[in-house]
N, C-alpha and C. Protein backbone atom coordinates (compact mmCIF):
# COMPACT_ATOMS: atom_id res chain seq x y z
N UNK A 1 -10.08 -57.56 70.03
CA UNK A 1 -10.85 -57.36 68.82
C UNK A 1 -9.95 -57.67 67.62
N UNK A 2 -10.45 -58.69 67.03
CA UNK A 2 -9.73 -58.77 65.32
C UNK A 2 -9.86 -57.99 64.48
N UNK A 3 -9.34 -57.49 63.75
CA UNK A 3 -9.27 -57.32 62.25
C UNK A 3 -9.43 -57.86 60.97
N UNK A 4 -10.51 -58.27 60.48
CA UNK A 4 -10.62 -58.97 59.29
C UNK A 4 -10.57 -58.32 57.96
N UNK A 5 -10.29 -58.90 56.89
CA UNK A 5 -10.66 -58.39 55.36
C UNK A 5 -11.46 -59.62 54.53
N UNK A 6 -12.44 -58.89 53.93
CA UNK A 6 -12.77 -60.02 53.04
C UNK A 6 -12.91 -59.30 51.92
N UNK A 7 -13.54 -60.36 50.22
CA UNK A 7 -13.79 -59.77 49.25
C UNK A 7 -15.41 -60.14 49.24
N UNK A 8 -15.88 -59.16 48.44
CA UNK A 8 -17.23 -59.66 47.81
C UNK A 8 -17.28 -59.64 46.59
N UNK A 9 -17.95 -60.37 45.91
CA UNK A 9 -18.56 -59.97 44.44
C UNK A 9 -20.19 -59.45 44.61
N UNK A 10 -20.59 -58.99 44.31
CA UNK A 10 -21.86 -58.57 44.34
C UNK A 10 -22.18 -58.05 42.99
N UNK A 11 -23.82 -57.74 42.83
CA UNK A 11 -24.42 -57.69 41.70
C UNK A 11 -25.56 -56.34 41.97
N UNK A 12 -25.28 -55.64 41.06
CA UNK A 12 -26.27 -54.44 41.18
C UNK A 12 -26.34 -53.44 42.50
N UNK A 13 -24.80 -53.50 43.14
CA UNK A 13 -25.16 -53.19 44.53
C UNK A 13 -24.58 -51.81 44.47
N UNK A 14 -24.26 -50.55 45.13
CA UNK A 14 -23.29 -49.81 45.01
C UNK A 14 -22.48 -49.78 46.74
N UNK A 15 -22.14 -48.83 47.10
CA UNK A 15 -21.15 -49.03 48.22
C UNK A 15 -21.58 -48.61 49.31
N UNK A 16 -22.30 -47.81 49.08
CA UNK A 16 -23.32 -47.36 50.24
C UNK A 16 -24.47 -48.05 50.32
N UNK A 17 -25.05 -48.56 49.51
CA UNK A 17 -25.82 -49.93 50.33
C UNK A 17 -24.97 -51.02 51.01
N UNK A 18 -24.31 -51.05 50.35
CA UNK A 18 -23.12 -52.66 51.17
C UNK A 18 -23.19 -52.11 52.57
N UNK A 19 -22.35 -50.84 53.18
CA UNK A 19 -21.96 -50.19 53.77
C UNK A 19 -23.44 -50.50 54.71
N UNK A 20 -24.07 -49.87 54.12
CA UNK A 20 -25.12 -49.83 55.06
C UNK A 20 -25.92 -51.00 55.66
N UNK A 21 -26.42 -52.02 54.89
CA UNK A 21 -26.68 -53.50 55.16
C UNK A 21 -25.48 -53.59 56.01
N UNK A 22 -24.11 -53.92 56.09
CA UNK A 22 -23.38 -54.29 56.98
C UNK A 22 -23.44 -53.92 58.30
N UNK A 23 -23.79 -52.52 58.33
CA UNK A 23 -23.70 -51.58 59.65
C UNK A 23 -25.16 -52.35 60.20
N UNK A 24 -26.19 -52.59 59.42
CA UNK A 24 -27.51 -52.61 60.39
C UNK A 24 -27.13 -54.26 60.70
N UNK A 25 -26.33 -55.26 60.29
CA UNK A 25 -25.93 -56.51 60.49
C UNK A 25 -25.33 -56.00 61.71
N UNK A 26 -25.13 -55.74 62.20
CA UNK A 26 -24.03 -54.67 63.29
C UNK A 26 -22.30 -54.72 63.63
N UNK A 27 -22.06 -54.86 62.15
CA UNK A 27 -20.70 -54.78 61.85
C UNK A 27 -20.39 -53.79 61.14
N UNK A 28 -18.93 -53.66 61.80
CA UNK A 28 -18.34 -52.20 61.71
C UNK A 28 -17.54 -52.11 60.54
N UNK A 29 -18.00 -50.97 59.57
CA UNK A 29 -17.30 -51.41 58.86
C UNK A 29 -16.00 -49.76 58.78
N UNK A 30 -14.43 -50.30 58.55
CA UNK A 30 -13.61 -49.55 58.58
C UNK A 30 -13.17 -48.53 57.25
N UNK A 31 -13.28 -49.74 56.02
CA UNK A 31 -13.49 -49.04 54.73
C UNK A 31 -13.85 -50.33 53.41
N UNK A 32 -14.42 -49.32 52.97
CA UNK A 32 -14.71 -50.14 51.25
C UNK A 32 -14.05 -50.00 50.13
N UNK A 33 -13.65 -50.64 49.39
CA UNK A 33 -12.71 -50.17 48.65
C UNK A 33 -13.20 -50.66 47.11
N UNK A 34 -13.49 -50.27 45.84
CA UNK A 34 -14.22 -50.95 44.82
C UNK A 34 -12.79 -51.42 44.25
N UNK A 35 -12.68 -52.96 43.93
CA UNK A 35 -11.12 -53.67 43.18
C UNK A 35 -11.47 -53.20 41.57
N UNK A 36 -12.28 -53.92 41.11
CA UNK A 36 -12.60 -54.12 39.96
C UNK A 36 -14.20 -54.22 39.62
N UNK A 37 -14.23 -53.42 38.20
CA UNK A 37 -15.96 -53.65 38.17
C UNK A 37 -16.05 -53.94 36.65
N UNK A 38 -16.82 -54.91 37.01
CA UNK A 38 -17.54 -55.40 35.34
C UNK A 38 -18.71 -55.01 34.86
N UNK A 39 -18.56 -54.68 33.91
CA UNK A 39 -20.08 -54.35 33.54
C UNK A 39 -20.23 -54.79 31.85
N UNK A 40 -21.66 -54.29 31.35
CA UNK A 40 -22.07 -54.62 29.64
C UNK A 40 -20.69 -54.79 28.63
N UNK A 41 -20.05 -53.86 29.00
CA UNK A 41 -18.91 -53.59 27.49
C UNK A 41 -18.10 -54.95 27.80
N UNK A 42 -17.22 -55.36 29.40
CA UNK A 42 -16.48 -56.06 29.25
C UNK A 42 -16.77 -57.69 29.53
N UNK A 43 -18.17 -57.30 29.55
CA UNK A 43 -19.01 -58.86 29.22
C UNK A 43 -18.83 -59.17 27.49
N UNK A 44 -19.33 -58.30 27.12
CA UNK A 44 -19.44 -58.08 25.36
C UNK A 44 -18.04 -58.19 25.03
N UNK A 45 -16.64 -57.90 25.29
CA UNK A 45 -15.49 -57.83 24.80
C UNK A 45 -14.88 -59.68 25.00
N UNK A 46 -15.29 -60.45 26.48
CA UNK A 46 -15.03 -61.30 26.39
C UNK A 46 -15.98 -62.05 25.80
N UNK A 47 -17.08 -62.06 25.20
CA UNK A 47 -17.41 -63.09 24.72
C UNK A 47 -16.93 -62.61 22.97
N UNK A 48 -16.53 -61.78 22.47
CA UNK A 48 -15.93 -61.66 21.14
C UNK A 48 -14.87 -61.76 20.92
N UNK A 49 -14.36 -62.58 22.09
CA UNK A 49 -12.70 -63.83 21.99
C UNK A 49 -12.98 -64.87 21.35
């Protein structure tokens, strides 16, 4: 059995849906981890560069 990691970007999702869509895909998932999250403010901050 391998071990993989991947990233996602996703949109409007939180972690327990991911989590869960993955599991009924019937992959196991070991952990989730949130990197970075964007949202309104730091949309609005880069476009007032």
């Amino acid at each position: 059995m391998a071990n993989s990691n991947f990233v996602l970007k996703v949109t409007d999702a939180k972690l327990p849906d991911i989590q869960k869509a993955l599991q009924a895909a019937g992959i196991t998932v070991r952990s989730i981890i949130e990197v970075f999250k964007e949202g309104e403010k730091a949309e609005k901050t880069e476009e007032a560069k």
